[in-house]
N, C-alpha and C. Protein backbone atom coordinates (compact mmCIF):
# COMPACT_ATOMS: atom_id res chain seq x y z
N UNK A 1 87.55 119.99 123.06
CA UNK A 1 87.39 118.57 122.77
C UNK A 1 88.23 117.78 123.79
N UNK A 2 87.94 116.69 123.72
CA UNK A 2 88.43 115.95 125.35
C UNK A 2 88.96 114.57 124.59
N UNK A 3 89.84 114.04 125.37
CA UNK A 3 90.17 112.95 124.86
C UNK A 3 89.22 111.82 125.71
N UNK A 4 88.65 111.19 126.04
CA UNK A 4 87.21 110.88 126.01
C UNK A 4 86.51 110.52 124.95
N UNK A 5 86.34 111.19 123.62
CA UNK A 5 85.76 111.45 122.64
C UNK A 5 86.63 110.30 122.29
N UNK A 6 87.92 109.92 122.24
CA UNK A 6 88.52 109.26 121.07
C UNK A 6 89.03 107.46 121.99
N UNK A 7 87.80 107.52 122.39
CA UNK A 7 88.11 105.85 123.23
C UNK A 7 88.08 104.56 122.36
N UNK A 8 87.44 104.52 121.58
CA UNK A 8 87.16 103.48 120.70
C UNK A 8 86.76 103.78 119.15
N UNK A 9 86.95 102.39 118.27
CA UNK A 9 86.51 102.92 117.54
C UNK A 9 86.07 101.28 116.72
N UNK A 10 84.37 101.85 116.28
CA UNK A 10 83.72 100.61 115.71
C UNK A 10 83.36 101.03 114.85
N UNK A 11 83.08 99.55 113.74
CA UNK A 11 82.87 99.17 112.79
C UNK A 11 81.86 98.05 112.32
N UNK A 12 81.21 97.58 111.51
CA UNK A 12 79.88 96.61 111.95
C UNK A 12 79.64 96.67 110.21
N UNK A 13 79.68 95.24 109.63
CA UNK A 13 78.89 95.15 108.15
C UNK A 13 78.33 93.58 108.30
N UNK A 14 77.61 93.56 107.34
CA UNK A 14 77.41 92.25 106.98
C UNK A 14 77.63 91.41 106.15
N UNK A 15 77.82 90.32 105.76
CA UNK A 15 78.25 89.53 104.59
C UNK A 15 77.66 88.30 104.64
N UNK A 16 77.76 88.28 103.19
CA UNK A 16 76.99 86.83 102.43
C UNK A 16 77.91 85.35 102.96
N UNK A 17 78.44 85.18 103.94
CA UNK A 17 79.34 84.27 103.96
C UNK A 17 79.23 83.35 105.72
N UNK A 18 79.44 82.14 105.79
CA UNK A 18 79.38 81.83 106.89
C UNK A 18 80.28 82.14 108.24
N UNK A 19 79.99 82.51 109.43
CA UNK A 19 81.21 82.67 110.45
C UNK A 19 82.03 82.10 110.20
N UNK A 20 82.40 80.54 109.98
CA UNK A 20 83.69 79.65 109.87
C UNK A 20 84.72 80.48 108.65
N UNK A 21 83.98 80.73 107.19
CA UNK A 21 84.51 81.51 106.34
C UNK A 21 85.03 82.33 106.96
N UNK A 22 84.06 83.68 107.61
CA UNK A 22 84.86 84.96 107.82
C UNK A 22 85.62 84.85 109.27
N UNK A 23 85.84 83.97 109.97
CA UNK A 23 87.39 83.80 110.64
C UNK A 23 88.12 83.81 110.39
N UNK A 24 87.80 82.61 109.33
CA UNK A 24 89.55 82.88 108.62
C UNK A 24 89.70 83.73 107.81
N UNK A 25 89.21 84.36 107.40
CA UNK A 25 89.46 85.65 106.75
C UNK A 25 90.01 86.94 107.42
N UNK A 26 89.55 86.73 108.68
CA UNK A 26 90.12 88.01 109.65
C UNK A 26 91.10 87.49 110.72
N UNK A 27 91.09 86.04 110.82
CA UNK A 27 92.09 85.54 111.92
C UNK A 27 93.32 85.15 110.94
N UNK A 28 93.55 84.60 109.81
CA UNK A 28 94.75 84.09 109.16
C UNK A 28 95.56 84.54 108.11
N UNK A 29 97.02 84.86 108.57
CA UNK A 29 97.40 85.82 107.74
C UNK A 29 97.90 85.78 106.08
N UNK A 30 97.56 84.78 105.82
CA UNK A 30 97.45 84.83 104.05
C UNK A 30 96.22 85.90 103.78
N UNK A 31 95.03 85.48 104.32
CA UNK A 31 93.70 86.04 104.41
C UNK A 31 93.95 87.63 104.55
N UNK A 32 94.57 87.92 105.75
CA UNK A 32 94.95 89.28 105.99
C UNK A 32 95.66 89.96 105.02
N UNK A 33 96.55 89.69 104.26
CA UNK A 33 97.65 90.49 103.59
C UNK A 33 96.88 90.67 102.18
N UNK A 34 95.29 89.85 101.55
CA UNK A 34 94.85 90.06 100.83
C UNK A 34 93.73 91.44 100.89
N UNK A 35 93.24 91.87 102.43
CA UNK A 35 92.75 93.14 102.59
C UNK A 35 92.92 93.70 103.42
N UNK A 36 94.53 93.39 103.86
CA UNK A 36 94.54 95.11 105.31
C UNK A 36 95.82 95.22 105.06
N UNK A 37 96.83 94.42 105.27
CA UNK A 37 98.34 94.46 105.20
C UNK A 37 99.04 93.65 103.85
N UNK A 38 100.22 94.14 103.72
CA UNK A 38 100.65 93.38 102.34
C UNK A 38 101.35 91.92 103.13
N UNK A 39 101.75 91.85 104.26
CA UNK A 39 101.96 90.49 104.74
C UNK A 39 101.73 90.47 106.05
N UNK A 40 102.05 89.35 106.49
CA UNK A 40 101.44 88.96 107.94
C UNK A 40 101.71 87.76 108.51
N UNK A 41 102.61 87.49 109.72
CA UNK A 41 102.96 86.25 110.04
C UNK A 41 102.55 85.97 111.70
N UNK A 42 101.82 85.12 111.60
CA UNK A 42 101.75 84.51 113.10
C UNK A 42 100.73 83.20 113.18
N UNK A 43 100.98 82.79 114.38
CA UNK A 43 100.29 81.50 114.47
C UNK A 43 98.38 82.10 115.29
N UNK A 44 97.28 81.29 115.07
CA UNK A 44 96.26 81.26 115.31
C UNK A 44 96.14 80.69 116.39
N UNK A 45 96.88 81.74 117.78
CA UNK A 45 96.38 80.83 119.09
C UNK A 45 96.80 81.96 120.00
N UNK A 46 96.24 82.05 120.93
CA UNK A 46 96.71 83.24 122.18
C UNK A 46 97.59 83.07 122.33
N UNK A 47 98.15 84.22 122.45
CA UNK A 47 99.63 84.16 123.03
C UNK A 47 100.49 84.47 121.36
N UNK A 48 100.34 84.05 121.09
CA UNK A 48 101.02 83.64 119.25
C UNK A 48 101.74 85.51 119.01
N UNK A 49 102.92 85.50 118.94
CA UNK A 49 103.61 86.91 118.74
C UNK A 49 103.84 86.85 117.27
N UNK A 50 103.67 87.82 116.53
CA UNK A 50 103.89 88.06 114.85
C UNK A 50 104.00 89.35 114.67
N UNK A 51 103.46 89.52 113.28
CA UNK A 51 103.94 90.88 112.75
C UNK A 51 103.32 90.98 111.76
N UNK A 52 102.97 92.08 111.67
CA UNK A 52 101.84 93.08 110.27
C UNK A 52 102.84 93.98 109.34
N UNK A 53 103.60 93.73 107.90
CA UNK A 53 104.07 93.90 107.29
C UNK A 53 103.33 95.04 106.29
N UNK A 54 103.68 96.17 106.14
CA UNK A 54 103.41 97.11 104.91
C UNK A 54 104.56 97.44 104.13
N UNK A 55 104.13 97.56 102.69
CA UNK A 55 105.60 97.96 101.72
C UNK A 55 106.47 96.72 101.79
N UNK A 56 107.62 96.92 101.61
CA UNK A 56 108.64 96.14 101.40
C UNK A 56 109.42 96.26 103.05
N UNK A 57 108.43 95.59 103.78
CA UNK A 57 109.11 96.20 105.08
C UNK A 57 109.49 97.50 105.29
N UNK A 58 108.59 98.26 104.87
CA UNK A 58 108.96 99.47 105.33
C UNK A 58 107.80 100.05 106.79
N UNK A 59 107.31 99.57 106.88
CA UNK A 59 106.02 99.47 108.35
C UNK A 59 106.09 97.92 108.77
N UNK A 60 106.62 97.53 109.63
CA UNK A 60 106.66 96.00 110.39
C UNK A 60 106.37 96.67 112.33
N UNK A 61 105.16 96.12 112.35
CA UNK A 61 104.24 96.12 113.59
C UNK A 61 103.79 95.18 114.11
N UNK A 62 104.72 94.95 115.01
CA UNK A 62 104.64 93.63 115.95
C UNK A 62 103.33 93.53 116.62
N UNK A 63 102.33 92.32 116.41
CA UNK A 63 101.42 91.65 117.12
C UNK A 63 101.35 90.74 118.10
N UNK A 64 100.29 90.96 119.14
CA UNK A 64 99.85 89.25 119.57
C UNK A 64 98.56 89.06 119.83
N UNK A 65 98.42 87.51 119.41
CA UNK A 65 96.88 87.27 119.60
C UNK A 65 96.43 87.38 120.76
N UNK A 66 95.05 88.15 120.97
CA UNK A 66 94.73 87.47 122.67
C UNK A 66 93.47 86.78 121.84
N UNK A 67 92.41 86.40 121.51
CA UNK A 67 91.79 85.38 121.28
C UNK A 67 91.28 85.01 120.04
N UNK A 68 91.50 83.88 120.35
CA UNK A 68 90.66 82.84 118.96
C UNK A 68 90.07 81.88 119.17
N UNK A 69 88.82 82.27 119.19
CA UNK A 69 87.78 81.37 119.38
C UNK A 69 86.78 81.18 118.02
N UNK A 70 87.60 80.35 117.02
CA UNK A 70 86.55 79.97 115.87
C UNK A 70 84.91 79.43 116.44
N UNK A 71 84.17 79.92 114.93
CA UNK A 71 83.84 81.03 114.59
C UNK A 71 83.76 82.21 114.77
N UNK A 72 83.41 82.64 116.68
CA UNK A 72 83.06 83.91 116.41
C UNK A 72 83.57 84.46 117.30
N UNK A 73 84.73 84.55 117.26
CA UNK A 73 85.76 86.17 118.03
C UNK A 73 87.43 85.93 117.45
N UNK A 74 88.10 86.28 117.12
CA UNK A 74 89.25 87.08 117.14
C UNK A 74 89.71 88.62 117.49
N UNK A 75 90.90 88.52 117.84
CA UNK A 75 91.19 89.66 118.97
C UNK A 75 92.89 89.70 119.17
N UNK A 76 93.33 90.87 118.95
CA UNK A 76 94.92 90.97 118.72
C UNK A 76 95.61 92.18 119.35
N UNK A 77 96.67 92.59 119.93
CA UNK A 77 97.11 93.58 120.59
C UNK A 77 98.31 93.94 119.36
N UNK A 78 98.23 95.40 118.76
CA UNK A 78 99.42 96.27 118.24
C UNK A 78 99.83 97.67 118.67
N UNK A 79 100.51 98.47 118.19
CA UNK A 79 101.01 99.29 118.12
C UNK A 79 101.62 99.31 119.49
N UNK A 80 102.42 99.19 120.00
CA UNK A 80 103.13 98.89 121.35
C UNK A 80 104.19 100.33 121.06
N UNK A 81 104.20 100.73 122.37
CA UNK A 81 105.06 102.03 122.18
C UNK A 81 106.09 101.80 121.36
N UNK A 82 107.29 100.98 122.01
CA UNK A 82 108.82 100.75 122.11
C UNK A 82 108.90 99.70 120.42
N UNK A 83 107.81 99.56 119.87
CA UNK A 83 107.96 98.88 118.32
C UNK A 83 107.90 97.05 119.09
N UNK A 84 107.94 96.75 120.03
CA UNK A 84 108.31 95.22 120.45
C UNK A 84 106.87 95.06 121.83
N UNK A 85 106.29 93.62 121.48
CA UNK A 85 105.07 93.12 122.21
C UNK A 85 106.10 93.24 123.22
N UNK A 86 105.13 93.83 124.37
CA UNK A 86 105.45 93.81 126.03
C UNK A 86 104.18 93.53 126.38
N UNK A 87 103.74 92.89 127.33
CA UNK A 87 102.43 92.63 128.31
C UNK A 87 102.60 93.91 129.28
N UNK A 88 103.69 94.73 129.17
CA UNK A 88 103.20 95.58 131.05
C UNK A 88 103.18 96.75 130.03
N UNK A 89 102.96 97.09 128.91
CA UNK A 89 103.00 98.20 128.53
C UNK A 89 101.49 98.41 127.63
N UNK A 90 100.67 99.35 127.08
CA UNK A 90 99.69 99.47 127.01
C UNK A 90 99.78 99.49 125.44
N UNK A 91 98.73 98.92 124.78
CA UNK A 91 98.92 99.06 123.40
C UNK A 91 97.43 98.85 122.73
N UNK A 92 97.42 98.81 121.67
CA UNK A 92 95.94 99.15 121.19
C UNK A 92 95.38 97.41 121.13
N UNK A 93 94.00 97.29 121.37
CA UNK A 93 93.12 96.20 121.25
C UNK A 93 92.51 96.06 119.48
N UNK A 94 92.36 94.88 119.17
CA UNK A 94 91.34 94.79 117.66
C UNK A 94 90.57 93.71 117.94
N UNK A 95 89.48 93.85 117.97
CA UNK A 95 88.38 92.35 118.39
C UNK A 95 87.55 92.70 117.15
N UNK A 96 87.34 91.39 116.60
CA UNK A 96 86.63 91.00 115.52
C UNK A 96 85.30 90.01 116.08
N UNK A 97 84.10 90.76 116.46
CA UNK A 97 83.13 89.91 116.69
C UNK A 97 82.17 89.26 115.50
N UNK A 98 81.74 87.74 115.45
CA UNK A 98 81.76 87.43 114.38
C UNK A 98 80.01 86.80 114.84
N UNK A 99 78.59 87.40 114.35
CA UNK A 99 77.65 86.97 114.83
C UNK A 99 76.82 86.04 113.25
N UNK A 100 76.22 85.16 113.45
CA UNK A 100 75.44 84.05 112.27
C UNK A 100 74.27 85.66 112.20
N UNK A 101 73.96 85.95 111.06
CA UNK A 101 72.59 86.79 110.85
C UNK A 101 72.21 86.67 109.82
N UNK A 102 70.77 86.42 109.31
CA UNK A 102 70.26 86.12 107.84
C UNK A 102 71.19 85.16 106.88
N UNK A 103 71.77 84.28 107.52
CA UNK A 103 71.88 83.42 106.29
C UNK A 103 74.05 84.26 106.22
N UNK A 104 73.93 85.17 106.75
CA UNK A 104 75.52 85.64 106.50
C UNK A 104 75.81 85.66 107.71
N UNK A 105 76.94 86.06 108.15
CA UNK A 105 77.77 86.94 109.17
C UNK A 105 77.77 88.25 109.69
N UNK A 106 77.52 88.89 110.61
CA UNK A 106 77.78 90.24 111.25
C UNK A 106 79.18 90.34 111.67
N UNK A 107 79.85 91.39 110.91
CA UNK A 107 81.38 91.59 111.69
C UNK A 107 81.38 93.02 112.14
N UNK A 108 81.67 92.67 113.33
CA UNK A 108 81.81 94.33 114.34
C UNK A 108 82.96 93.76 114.48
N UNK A 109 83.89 95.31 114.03
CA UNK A 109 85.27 95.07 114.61
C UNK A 109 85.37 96.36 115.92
N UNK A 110 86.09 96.33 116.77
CA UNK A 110 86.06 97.45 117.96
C UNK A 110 87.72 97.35 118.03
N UNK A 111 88.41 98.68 117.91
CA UNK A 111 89.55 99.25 118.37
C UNK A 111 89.34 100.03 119.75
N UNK A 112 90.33 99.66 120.79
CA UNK A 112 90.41 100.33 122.17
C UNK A 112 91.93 100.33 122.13
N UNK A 113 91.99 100.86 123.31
CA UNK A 113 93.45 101.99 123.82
C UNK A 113 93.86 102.85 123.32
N UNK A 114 93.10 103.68 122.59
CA UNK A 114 93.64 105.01 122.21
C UNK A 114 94.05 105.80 123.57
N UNK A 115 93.19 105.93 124.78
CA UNK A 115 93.43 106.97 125.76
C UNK A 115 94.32 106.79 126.63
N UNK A 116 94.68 104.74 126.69
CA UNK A 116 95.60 104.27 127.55
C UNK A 116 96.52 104.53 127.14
N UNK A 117 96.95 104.61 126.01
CA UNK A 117 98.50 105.47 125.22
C UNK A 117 98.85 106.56 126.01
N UNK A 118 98.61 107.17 126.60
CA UNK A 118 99.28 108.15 127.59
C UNK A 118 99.63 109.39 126.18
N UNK A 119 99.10 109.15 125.55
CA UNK A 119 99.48 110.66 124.25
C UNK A 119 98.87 111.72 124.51
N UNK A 120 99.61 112.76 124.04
CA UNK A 120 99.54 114.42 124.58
C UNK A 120 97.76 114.48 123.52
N UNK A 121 97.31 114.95 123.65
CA UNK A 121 95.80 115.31 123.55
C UNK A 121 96.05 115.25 121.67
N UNK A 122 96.38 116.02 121.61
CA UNK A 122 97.12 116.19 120.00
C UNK A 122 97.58 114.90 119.02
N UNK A 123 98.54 114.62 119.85
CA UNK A 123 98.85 113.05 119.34
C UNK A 123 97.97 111.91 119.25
N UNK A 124 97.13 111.65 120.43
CA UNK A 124 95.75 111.12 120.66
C UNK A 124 94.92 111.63 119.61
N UNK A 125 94.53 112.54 119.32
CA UNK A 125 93.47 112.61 117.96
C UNK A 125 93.88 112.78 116.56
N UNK A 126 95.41 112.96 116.36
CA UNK A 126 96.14 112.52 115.61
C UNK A 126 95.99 110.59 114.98
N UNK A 127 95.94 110.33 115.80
CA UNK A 127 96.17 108.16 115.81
C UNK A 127 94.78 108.31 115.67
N UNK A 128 93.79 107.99 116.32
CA UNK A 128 92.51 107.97 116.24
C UNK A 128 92.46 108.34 115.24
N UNK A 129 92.62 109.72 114.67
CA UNK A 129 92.21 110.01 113.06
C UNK A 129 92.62 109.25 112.28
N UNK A 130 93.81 108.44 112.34
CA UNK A 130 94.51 107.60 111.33
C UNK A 130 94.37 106.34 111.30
N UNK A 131 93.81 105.74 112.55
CA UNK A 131 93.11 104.60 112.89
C UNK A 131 91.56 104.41 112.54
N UNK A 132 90.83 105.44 112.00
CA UNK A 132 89.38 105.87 111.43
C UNK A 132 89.68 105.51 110.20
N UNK A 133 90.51 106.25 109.31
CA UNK A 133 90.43 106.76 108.12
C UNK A 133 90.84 105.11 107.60
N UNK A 134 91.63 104.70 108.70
CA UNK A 134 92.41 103.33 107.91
C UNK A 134 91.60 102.03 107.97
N UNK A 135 90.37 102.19 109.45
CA UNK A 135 89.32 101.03 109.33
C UNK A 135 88.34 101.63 108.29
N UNK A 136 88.04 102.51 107.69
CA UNK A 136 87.23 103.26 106.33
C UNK A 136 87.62 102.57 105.67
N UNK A 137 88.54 102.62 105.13
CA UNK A 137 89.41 101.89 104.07
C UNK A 137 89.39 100.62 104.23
N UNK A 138 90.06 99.71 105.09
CA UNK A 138 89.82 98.33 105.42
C UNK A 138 89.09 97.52 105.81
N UNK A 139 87.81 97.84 106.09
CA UNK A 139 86.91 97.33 106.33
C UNK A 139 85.87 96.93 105.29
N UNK A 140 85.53 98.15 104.91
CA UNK A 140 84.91 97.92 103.25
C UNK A 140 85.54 96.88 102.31
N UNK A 141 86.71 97.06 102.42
CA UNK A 141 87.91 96.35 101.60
C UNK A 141 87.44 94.67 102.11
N UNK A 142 87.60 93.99 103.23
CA UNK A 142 87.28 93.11 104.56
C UNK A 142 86.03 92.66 103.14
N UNK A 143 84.90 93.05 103.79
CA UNK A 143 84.08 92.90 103.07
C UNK A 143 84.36 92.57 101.71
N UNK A 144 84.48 93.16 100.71
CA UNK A 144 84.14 93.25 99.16
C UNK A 144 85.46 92.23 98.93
N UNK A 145 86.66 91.80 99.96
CA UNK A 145 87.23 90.43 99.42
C UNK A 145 86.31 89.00 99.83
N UNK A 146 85.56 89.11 100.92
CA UNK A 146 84.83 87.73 101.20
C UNK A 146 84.24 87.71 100.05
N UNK A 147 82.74 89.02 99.44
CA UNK A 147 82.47 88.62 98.88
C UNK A 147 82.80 87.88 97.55
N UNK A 148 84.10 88.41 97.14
CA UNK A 148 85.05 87.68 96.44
C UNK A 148 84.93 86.20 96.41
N UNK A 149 85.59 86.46 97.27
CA UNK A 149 86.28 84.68 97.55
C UNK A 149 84.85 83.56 97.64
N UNK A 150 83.54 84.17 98.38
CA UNK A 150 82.66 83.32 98.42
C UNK A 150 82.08 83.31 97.39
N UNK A 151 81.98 83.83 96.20
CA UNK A 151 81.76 83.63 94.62
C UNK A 151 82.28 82.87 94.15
N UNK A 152 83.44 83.04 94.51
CA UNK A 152 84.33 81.66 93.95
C UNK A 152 84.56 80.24 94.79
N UNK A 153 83.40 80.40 94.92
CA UNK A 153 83.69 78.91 95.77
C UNK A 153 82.66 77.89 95.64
């Protein structure tokens, strides 16, 4: 097996809800801490440095936005080797493409830099596996809160 195999990793559903809705649902972090992280702080603009909170601070993973373009793209850089955003160092991509279809939204989310991590082959399909298992989980999740919230509205 080659690391090759573990370059990206996508995701794609649809929902009953308009693009403007599901931006902010995937760009703002009240929105966020209700289906991926338990908190989440940063501002909605490139450049904007924050942090993805799990537990009681027991996982704090420094972010930054690279785009926000309401309705349809958001896009964020994490897992940075050294725990702290650097620009010269390589770290994983999350783009949230956000397309109008039937009356709902199409959300493809795409994870990249698994291979730019420079990780021993092992470690590399190690993360990838844990970066799968965890958009499984969160994504569905993504989903079944819009539809939530757009019931109630």
């Amino acid at each position: 097996m080659t690391s090759l195999e573990f370059g990206s990793i996508e995701r794609e559903i649809h929902v009953d809800a308009p693009p403007e809705v599901v931006f902010e649902v995937v760009s703002s972090p009240e929105h966020i801490s209700e289906w991926w992280t338990d908190d989440a702080s940063f501002e909605v603009r490139p450049g904007a440095v924050g942090e993805f909170v799990w537990g009681d601070r027991v996982d704090v993973l420094p972010m930054q936005v690279v785009a926000a373009e309401p309705p349809r793209l958001f896009s964020f850089r994490w897992c940075y080797p050294d725990g702290k955003v650097d620009d010269s160092v390589n770290s994983m991509l999350v783009t949230f493409e956000l397309t109008p279809a039937g009356g709902g939204t199409r959300i493809r989310m795409v994870e990249t830099g698994f291979r730019e991590m420079g990780w021993e082959v092992a470690k590399l399909e190690e993360q990838y596996q844990e970066h799968v298992t965890g958009w499984n989980t969160f994504i569905p999740r993504l989903g079944d809160y819009i539809s939530r919230m757009v019931s109630t509205l």
